[in-house]
C-alpha atoms as a PDB file:
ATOM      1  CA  UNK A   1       0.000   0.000   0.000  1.00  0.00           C
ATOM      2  CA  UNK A   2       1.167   3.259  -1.405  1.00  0.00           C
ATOM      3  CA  UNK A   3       0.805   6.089   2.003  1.00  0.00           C
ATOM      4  CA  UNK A   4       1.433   9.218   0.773  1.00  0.00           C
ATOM      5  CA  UNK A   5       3.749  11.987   2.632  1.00  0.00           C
ATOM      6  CA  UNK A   6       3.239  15.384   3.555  1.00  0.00           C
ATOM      7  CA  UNK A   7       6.509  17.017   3.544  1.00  0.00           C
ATOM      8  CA  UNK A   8       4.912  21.383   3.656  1.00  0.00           C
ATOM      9  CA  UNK A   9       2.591  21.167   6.291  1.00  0.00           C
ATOM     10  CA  UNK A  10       0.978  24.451   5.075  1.00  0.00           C
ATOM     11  CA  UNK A  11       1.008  23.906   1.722  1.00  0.00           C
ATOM     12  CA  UNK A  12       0.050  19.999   1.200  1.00  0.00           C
ATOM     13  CA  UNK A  13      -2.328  19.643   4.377  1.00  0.00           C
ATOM     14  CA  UNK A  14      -5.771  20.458   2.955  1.00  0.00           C
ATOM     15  CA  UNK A  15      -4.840  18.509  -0.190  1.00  0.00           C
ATOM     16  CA  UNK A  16      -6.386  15.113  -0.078  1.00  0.00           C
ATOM     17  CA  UNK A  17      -4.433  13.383  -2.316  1.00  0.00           C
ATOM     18  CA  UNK A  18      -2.194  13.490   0.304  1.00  0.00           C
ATOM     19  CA  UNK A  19      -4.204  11.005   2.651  1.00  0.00           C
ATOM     20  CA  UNK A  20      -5.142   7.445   2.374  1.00  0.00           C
ATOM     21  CA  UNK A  21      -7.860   5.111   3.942  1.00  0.00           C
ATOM     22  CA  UNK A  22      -6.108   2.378   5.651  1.00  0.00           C
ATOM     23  CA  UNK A  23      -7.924  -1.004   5.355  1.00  0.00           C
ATOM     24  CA  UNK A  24      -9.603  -2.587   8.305  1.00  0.00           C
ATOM     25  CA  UNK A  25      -6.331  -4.890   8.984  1.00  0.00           C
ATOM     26  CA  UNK A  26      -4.492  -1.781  10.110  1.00  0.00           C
ATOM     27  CA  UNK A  27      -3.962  -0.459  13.779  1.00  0.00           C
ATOM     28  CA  UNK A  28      -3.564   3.007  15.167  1.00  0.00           C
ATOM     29  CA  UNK A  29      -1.034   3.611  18.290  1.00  0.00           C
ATOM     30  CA  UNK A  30      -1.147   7.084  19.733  1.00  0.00           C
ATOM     31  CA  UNK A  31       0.640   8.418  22.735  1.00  0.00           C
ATOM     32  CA  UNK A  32       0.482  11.857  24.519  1.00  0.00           C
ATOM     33  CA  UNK A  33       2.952  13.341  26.745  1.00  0.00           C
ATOM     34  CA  UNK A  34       0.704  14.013  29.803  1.00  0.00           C
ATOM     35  CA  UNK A  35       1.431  17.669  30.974  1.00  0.00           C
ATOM     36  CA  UNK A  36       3.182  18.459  27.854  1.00  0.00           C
ATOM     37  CA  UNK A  37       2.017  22.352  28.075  1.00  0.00           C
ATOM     38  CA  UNK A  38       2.650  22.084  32.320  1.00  0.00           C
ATOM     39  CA  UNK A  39       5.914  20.888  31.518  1.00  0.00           C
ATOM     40  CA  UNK A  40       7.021  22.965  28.587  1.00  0.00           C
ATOM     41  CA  UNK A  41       6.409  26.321  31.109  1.00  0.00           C
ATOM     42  CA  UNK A  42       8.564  24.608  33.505  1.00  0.00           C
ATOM     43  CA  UNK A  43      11.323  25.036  31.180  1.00  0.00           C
ATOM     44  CA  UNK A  44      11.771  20.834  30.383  1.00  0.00           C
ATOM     45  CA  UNK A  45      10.961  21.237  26.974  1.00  0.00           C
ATOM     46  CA  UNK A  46      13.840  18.837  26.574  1.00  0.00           C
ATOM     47  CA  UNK A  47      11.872  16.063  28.445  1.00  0.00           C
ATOM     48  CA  UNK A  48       8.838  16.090  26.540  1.00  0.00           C
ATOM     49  CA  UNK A  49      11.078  15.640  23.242  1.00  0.00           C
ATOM     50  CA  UNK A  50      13.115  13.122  24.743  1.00  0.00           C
ATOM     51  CA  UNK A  51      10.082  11.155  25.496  1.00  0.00           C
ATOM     52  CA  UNK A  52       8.238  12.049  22.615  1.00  0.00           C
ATOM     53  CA  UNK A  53      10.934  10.879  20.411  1.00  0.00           C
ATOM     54  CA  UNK A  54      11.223   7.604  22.166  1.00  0.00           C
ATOM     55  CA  UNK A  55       7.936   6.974  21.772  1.00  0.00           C
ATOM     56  CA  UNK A  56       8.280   7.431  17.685  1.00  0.00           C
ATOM     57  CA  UNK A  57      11.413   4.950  18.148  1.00  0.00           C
ATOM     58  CA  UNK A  58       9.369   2.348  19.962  1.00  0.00           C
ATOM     59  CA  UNK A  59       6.657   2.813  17.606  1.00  0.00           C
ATOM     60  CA  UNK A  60       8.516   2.567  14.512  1.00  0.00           C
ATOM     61  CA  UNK A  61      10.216  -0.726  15.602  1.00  0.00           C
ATOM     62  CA  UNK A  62       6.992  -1.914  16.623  1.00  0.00           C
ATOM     63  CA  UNK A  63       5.303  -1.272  13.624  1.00  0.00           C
ATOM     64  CA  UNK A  64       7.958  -2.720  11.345  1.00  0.00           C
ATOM     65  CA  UNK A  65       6.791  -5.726   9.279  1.00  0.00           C
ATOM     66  CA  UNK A  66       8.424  -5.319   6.272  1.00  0.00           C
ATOM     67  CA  UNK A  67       7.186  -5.766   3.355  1.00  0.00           C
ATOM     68  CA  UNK A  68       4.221  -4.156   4.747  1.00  0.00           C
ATOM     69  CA  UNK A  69       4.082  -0.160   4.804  1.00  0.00           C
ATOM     70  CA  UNK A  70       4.293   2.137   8.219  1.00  0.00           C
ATOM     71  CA  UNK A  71       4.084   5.410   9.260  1.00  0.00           C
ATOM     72  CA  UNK A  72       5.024   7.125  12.077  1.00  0.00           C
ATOM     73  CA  UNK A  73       4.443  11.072  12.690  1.00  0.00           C
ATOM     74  CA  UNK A  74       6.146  12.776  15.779  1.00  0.00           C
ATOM     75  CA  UNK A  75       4.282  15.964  16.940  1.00  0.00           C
ATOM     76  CA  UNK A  76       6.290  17.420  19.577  1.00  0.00           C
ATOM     77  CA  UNK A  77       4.463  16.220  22.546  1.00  0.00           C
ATOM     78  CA  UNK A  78       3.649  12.860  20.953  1.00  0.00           C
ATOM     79  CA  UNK A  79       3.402  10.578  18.304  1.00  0.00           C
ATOM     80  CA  UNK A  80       1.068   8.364  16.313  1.00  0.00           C
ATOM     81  CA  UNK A  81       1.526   5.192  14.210  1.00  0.00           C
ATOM     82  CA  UNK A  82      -0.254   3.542  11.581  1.00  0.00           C
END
Protein backbone atom coordinates (compact mmCIF):
# COMPACT_ATOMS: atom_id res chain seq x y z
CA UNK A 1 0.00 0.00 0.00
CA UNK A 2 1.17 3.26 -1.41
CA UNK A 3 0.81 6.09 2.00
CA UNK A 4 1.43 9.22 0.77
CA UNK A 5 3.75 11.99 2.63
CA UNK A 6 3.24 15.38 3.56
CA UNK A 7 6.51 17.02 3.54
CA UNK A 8 4.91 21.38 3.66
CA UNK A 9 2.59 21.17 6.29
CA UNK A 10 0.98 24.45 5.07
CA UNK A 11 1.01 23.91 1.72
CA UNK A 12 0.05 20.00 1.20
CA UNK A 13 -2.33 19.64 4.38
CA UNK A 14 -5.77 20.46 2.95
CA UNK A 15 -4.84 18.51 -0.19
CA UNK A 16 -6.39 15.11 -0.08
CA UNK A 17 -4.43 13.38 -2.32
CA UNK A 18 -2.19 13.49 0.30
CA UNK A 19 -4.20 11.01 2.65
CA UNK A 20 -5.14 7.44 2.37
CA UNK A 21 -7.86 5.11 3.94
CA UNK A 22 -6.11 2.38 5.65
CA UNK A 23 -7.92 -1.00 5.35
CA UNK A 24 -9.60 -2.59 8.31
CA UNK A 25 -6.33 -4.89 8.98
CA UNK A 26 -4.49 -1.78 10.11
CA UNK A 27 -3.96 -0.46 13.78
CA UNK A 28 -3.56 3.01 15.17
CA UNK A 29 -1.03 3.61 18.29
CA UNK A 30 -1.15 7.08 19.73
CA UNK A 31 0.64 8.42 22.73
CA UNK A 32 0.48 11.86 24.52
CA UNK A 33 2.95 13.34 26.74
CA UNK A 34 0.70 14.01 29.80
CA UNK A 35 1.43 17.67 30.97
CA UNK A 36 3.18 18.46 27.85
CA UNK A 37 2.02 22.35 28.08
CA UNK A 38 2.65 22.08 32.32
CA UNK A 39 5.91 20.89 31.52
CA UNK A 40 7.02 22.96 28.59
CA UNK A 41 6.41 26.32 31.11
CA UNK A 42 8.56 24.61 33.50
CA UNK A 43 11.32 25.04 31.18
CA UNK A 44 11.77 20.83 30.38
CA UNK A 45 10.96 21.24 26.97
CA UNK A 46 13.84 18.84 26.57
CA UNK A 47 11.87 16.06 28.45
CA UNK A 48 8.84 16.09 26.54
CA UNK A 49 11.08 15.64 23.24
CA UNK A 50 13.11 13.12 24.74
CA UNK A 51 10.08 11.15 25.50
CA UNK A 52 8.24 12.05 22.62
CA UNK A 53 10.93 10.88 20.41
CA UNK A 54 11.22 7.60 22.17
CA UNK A 55 7.94 6.97 21.77
CA UNK A 56 8.28 7.43 17.68
CA UNK A 57 11.41 4.95 18.15
CA UNK A 58 9.37 2.35 19.96
CA UNK A 59 6.66 2.81 17.61
CA UNK A 60 8.52 2.57 14.51
CA UNK A 61 10.22 -0.73 15.60
CA UNK A 62 6.99 -1.91 16.62
CA UNK A 63 5.30 -1.27 13.62
CA UNK A 64 7.96 -2.72 11.34
CA UNK A 65 6.79 -5.73 9.28
CA UNK A 66 8.42 -5.32 6.27
CA UNK A 67 7.19 -5.77 3.36
CA UNK A 68 4.22 -4.16 4.75
CA UNK A 69 4.08 -0.16 4.80
CA UNK A 70 4.29 2.14 8.22
CA UNK A 71 4.08 5.41 9.26
CA UNK A 72 5.02 7.12 12.08
CA UNK A 73 4.44 11.07 12.69
CA UNK A 74 6.15 12.78 15.78
CA UNK A 75 4.28 15.96 16.94
CA UNK A 76 6.29 17.42 19.58
CA UNK A 77 4.46 16.22 22.55
CA UNK A 78 3.65 12.86 20.95
CA UNK A 79 3.40 10.58 18.30
CA UNK A 80 1.07 8.36 16.31
CA UNK A 81 1.53 5.19 14.21
CA UNK A 82 -0.25 3.54 11.58
Amino acid sequence: MHLPSIRDFTAEAADPTHYAALGGDWSLAVADVVASTRLAAEGRHRDVNFVAAAVVAVLSEAVREPPQAAACQFGGDGAIAA
